[in-house]
N, C-alpha and C. Protein backbone atom coordinates (compact mmCIF):
# COMPACT_ATOMS: atom_id res chain seq x y z
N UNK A 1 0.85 -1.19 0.00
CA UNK A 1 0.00 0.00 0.00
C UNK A 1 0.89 1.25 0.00
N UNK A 2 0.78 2.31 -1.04
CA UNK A 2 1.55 3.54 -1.13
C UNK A 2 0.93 4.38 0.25
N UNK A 3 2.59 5.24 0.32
CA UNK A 3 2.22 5.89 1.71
C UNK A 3 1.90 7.30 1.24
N UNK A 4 1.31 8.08 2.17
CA UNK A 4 0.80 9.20 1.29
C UNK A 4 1.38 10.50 0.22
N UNK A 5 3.23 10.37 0.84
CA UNK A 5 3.32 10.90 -0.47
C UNK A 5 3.73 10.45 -1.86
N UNK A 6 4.05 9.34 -1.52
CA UNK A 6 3.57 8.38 -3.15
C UNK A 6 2.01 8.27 -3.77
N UNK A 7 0.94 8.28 -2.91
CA UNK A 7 -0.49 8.37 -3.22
C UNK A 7 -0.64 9.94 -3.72
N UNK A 8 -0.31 10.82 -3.43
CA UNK A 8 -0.02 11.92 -3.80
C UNK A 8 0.71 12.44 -5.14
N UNK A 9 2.06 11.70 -5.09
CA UNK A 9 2.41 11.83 -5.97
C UNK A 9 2.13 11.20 -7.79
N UNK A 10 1.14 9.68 -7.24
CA UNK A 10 0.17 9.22 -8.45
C UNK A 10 -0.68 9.43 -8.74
N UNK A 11 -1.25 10.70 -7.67
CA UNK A 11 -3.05 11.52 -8.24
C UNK A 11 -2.34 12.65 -8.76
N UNK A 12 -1.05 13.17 -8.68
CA UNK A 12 -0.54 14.59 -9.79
C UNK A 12 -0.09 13.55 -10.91
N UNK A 13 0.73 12.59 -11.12
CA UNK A 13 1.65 11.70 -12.26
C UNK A 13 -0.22 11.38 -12.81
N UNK A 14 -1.12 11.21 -12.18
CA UNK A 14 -2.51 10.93 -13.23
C UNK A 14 -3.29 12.14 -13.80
N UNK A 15 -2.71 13.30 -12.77
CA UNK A 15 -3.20 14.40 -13.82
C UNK A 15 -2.48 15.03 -14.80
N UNK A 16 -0.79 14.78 -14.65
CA UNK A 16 0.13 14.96 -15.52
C UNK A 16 -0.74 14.10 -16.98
N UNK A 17 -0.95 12.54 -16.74
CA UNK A 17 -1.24 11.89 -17.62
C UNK A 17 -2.40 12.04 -18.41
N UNK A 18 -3.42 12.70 -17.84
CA UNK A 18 -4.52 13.19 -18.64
C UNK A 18 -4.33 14.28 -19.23
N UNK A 19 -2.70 15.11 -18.81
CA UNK A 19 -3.18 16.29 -20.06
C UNK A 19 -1.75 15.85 -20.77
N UNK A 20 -1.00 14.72 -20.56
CA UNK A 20 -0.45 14.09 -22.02
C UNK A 20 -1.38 13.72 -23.19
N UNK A 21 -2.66 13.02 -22.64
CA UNK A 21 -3.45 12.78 -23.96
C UNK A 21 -4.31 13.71 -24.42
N UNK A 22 -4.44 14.25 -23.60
CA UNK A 22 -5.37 15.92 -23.88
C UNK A 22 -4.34 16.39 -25.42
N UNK A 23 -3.32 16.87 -24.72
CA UNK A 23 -1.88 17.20 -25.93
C UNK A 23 -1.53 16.27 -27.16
N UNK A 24 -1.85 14.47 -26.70
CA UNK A 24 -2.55 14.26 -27.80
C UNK A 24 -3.39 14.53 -28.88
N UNK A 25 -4.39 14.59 -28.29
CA UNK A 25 -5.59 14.38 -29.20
C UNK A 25 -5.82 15.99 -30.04
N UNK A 26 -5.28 17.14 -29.08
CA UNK A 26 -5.37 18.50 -29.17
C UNK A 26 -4.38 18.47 -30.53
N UNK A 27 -3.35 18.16 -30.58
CA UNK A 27 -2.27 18.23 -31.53
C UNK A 27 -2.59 17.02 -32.84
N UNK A 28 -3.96 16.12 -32.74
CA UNK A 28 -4.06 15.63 -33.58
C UNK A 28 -5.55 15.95 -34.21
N UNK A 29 -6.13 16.55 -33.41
CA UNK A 29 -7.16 17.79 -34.14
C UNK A 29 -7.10 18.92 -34.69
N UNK A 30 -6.01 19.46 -34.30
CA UNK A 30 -5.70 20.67 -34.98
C UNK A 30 -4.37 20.40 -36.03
N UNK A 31 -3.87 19.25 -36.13
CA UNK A 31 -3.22 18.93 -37.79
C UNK A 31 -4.41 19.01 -38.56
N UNK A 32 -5.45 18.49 -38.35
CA UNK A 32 -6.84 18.13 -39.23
C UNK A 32 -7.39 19.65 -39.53
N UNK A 33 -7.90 20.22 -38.60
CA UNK A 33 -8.51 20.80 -38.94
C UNK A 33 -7.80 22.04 -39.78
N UNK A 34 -6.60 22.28 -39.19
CA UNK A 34 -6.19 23.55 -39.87
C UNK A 34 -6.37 23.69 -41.25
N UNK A 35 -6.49 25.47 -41.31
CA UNK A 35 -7.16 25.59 -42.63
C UNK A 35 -6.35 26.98 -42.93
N UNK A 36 -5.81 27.48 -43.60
CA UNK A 36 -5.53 28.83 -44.32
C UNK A 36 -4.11 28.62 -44.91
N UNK A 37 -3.37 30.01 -45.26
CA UNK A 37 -2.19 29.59 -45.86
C UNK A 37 -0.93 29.50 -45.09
N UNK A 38 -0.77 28.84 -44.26
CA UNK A 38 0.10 28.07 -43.51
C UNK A 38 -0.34 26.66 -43.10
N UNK A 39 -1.30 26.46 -43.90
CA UNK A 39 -1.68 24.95 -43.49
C UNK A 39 -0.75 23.90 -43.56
N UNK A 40 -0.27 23.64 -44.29
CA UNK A 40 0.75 22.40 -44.53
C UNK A 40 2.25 22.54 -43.08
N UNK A 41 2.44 23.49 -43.34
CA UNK A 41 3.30 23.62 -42.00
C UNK A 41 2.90 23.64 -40.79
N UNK A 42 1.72 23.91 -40.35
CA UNK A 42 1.25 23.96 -39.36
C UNK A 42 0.50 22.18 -39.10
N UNK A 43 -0.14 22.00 -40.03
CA UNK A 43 -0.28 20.29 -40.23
C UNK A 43 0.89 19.21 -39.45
N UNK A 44 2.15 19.92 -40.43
CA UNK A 44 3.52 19.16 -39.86
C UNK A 44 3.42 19.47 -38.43
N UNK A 45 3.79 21.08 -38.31
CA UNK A 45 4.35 21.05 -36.94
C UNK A 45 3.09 20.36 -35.67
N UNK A 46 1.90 20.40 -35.91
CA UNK A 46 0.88 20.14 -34.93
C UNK A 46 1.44 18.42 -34.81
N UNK A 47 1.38 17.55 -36.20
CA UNK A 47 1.40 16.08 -35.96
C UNK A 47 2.97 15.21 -35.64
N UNK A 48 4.25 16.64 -35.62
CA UNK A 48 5.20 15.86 -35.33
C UNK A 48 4.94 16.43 -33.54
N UNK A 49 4.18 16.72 -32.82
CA UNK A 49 4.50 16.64 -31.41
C UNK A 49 4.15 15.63 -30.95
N UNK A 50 2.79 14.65 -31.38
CA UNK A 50 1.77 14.09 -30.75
C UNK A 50 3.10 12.69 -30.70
N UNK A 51 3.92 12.11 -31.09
CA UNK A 51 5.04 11.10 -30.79
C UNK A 51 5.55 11.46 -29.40
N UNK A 52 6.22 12.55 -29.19
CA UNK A 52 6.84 13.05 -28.06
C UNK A 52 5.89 13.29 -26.88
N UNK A 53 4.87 13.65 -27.28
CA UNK A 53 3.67 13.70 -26.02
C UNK A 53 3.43 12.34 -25.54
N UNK A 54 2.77 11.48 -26.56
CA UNK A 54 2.82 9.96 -26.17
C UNK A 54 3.64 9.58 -25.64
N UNK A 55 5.49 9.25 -26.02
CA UNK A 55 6.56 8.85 -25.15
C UNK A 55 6.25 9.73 -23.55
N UNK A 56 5.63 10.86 -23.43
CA UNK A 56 5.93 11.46 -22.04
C UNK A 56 5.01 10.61 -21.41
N UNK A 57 3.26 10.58 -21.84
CA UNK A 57 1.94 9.48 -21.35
C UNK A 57 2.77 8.18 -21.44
N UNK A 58 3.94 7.64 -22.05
CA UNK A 58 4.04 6.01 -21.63
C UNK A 58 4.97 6.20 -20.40
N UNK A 59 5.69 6.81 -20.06
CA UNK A 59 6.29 7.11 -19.08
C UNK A 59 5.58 7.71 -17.72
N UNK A 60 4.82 8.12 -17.96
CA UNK A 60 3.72 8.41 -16.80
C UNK A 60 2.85 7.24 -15.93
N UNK A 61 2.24 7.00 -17.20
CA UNK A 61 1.49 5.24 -16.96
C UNK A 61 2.21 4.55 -16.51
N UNK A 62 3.59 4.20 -16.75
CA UNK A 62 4.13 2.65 -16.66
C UNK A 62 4.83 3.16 -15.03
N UNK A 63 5.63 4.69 -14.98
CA UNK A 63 5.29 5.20 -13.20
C UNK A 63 4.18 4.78 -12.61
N UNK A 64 3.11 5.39 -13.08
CA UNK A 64 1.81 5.03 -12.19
C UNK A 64 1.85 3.39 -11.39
N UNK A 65 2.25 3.17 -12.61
CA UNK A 65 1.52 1.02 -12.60
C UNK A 65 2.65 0.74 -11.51
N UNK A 66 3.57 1.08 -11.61
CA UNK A 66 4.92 1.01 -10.71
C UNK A 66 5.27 0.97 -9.50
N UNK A 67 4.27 2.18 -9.16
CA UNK A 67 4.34 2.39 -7.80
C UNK A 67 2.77 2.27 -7.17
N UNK A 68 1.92 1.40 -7.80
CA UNK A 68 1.05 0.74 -7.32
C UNK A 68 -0.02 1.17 -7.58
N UNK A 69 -0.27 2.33 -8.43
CA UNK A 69 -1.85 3.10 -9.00
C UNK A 69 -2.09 2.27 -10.50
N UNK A 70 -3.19 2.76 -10.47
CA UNK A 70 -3.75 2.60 -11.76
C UNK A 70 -3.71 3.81 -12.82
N UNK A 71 -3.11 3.79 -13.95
CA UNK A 71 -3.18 5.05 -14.60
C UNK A 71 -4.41 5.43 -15.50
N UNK A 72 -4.57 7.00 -15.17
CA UNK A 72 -6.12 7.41 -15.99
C UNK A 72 -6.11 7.28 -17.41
N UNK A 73 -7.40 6.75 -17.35
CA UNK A 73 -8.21 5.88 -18.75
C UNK A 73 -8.76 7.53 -19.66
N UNK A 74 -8.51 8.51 -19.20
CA UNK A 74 -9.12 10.06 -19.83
C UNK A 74 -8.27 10.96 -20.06
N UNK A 75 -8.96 11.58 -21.16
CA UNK A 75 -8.01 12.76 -21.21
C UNK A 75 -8.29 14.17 -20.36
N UNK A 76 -7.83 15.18 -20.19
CA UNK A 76 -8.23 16.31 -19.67
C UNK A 76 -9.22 17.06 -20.84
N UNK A 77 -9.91 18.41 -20.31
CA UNK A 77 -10.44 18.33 -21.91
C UNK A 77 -9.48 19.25 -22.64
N UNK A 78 -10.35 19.16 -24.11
CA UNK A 78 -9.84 19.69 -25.12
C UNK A 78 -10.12 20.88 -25.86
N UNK A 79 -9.43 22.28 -25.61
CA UNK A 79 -9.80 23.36 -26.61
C UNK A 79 -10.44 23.26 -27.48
N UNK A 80 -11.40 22.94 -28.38
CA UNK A 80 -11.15 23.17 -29.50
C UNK A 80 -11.36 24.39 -30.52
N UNK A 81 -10.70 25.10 -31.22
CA UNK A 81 -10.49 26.39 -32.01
C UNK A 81 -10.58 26.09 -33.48
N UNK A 82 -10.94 27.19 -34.41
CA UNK A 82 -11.26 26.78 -35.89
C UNK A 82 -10.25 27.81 -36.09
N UNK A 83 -9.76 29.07 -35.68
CA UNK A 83 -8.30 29.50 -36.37
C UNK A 83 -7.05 29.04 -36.01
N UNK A 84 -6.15 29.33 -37.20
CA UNK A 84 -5.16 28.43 -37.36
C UNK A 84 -4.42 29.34 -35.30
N UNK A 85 -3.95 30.42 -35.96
CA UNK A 85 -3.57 31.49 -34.43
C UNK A 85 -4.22 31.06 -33.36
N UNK A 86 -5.54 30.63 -33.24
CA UNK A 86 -6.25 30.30 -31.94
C UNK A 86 -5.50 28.92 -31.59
N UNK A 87 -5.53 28.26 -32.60
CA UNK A 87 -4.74 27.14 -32.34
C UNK A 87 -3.11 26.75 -31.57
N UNK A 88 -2.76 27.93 -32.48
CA UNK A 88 -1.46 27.79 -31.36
C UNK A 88 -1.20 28.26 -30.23
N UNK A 89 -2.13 29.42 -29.79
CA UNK A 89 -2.22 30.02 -28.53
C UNK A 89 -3.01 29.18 -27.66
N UNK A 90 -3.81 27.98 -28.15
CA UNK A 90 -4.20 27.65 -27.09
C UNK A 90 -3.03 26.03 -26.94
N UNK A 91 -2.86 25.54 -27.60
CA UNK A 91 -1.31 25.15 -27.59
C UNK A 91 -0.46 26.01 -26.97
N UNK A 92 -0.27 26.77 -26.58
CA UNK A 92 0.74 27.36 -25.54
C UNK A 92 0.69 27.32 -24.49
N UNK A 93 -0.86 28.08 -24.65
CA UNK A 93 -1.66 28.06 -23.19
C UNK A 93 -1.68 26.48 -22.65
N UNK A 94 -1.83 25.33 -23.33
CA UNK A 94 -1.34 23.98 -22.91
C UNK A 94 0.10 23.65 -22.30
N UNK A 95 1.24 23.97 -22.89
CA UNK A 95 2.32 23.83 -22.63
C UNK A 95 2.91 24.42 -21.24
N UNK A 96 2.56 25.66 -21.15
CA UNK A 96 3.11 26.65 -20.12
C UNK A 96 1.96 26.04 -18.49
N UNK A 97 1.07 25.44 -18.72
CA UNK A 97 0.32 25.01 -18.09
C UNK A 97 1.33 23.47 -17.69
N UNK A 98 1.28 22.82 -18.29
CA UNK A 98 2.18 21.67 -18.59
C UNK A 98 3.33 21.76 -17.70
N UNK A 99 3.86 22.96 -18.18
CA UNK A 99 5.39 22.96 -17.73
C UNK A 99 5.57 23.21 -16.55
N UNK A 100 4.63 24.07 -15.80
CA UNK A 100 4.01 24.23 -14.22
C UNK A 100 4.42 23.18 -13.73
N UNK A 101 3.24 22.23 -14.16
CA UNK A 101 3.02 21.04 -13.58
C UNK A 101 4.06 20.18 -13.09
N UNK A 102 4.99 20.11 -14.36
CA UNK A 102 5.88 18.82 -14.38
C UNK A 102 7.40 19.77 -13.22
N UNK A 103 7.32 21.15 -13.39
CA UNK A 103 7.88 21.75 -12.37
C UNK A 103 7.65 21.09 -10.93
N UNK A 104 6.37 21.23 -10.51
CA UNK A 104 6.03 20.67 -9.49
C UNK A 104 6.21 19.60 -9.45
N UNK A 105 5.91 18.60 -10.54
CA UNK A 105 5.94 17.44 -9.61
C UNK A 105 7.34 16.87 -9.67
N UNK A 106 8.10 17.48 -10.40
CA UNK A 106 9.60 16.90 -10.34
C UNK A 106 10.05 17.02 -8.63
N UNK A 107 9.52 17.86 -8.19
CA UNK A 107 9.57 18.76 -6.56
C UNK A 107 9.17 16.98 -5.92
N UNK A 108 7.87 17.02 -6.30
CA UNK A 108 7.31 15.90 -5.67
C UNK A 108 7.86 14.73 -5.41
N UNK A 109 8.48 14.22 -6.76
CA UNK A 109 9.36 12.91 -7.17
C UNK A 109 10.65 12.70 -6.18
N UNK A 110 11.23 14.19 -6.08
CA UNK A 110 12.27 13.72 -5.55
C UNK A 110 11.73 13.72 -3.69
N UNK A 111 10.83 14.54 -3.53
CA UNK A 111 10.39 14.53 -1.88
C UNK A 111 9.75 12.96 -1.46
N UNK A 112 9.50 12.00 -2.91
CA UNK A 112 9.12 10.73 -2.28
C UNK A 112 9.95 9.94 -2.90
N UNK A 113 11.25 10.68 -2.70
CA UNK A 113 12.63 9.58 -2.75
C UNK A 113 12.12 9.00 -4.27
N UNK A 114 11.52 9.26 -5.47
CA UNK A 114 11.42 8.88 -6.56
C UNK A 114 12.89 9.62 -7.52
N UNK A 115 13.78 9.56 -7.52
CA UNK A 115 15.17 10.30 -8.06
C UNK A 115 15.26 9.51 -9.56
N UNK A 116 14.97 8.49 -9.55
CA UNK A 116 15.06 8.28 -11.52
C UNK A 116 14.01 9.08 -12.07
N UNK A 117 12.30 9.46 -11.45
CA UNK A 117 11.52 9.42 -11.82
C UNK A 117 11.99 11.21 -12.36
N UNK A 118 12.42 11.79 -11.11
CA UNK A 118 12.77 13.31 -11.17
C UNK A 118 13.78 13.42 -12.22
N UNK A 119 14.50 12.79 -12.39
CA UNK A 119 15.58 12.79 -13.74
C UNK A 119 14.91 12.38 -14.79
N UNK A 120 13.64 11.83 -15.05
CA UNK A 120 13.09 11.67 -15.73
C UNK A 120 12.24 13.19 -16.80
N UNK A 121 11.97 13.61 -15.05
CA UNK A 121 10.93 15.08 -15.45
C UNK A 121 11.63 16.05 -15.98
N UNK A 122 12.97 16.17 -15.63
CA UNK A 122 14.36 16.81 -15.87
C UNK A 122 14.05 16.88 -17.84
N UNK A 123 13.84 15.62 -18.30
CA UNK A 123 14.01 15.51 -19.86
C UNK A 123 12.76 16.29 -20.36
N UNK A 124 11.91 16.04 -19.52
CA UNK A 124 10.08 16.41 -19.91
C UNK A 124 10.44 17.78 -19.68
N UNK A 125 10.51 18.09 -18.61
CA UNK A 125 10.89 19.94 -18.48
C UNK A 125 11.56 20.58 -19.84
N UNK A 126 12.69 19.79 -20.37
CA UNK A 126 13.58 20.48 -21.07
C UNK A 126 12.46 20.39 -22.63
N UNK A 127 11.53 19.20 -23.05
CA UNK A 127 11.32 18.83 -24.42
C UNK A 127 9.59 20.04 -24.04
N UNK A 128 9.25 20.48 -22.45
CA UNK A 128 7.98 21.23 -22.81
C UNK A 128 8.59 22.68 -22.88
N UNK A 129 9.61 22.75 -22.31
CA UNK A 129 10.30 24.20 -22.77
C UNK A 129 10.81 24.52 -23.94
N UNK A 130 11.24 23.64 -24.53
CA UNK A 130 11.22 24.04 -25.81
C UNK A 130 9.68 23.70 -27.11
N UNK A 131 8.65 23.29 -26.74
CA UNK A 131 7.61 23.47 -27.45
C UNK A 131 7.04 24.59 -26.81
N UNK A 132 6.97 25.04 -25.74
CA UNK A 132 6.65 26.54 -25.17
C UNK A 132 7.67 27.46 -25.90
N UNK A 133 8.81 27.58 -26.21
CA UNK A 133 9.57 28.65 -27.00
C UNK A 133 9.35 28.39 -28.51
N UNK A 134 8.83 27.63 -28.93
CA UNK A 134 9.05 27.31 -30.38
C UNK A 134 7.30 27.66 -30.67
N UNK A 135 6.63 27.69 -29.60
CA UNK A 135 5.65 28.26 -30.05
C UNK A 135 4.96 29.93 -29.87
N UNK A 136 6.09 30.46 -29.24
CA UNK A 136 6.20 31.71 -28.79
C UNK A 136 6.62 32.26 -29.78
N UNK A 137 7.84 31.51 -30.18
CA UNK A 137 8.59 32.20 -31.70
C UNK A 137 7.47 32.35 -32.80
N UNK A 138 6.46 30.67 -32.97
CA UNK A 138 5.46 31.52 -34.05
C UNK A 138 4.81 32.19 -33.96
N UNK A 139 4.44 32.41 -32.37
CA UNK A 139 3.24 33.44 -32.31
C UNK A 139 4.04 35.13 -32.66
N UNK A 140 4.77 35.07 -32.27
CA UNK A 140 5.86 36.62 -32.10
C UNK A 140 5.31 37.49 -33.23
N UNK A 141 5.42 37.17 -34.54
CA UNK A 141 5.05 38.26 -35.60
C UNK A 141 3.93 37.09 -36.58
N UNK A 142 2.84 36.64 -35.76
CA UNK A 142 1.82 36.33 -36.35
C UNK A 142 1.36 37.70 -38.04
N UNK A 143 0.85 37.50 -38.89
CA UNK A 143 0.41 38.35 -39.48
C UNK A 143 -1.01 38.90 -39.21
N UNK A 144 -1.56 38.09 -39.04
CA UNK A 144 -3.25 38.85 -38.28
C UNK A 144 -3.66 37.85 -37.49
């Protein structure tokens, strides 16, 4: 039986994990839907994240299962926006939200003696900071 700050630390690693697939599904609705003349690039850039989001959700789950939880079957919800700009701002607004998180719970990991798990978050920190800057850069001189 986990003691409470491992029980603690698998009800944040399950809300971490619901907005990995949230970032899923978000980044594989808005390859689809986008529409204007940046579509094709924006297509790319939306459907090459959803790999790297998944590797972060299998790493979450297989923690969870690990240390004795069950990992969540849901996603968090999902924006959804019909401009291409709404799209990436609320993709940001995901990330910087994100990056909070995994701030904290790296805090967490190591306060319940979890130290691979925190070297783990160490990589996640570094791969949501740079989709938070890389999406700052497109927003920077949006045209309208």
């Amino acid at each position: 039986m986990p003691d409470n700050d491992t029980k603690a630390l698998i009800d944040g690693l399950n809300e971490d994990l619901r907005g990995e697939f949230q970032a899923v599904i978000m980044y594989r609705l808005y390859a689809s839907m986008v529409q204007g003349p940046y579509r094709q690039e924006l297509r790319t850039f939306f459907a090459n994240e959803i790999p790297e989001e998944l590797a972060h959700a299998q790493i979450l789950a297989d923690k969870i299962s690990a240390l004795g939880g069950t990992p969540a079957g849901s996603a968090a919800p999902v924006k959804v926006v019909m401009e291409a700009k709404e799209m990436l701002e609320a993709a940001l607004e995901a990330e910087i939200a994100t990056l909070a998180r995994y701030v904290k719970r790296r805090k967490q990991a190591e306060d319940a003696n979890e130290h691979g798990l925190a070297s783990e978050f160490d990589n996640i920190i570094s791969d949501e900071t740079n989709h938070r800057d890389e999406l700052r850069q497109m927003l920077a001189r949006w045209p309208y």
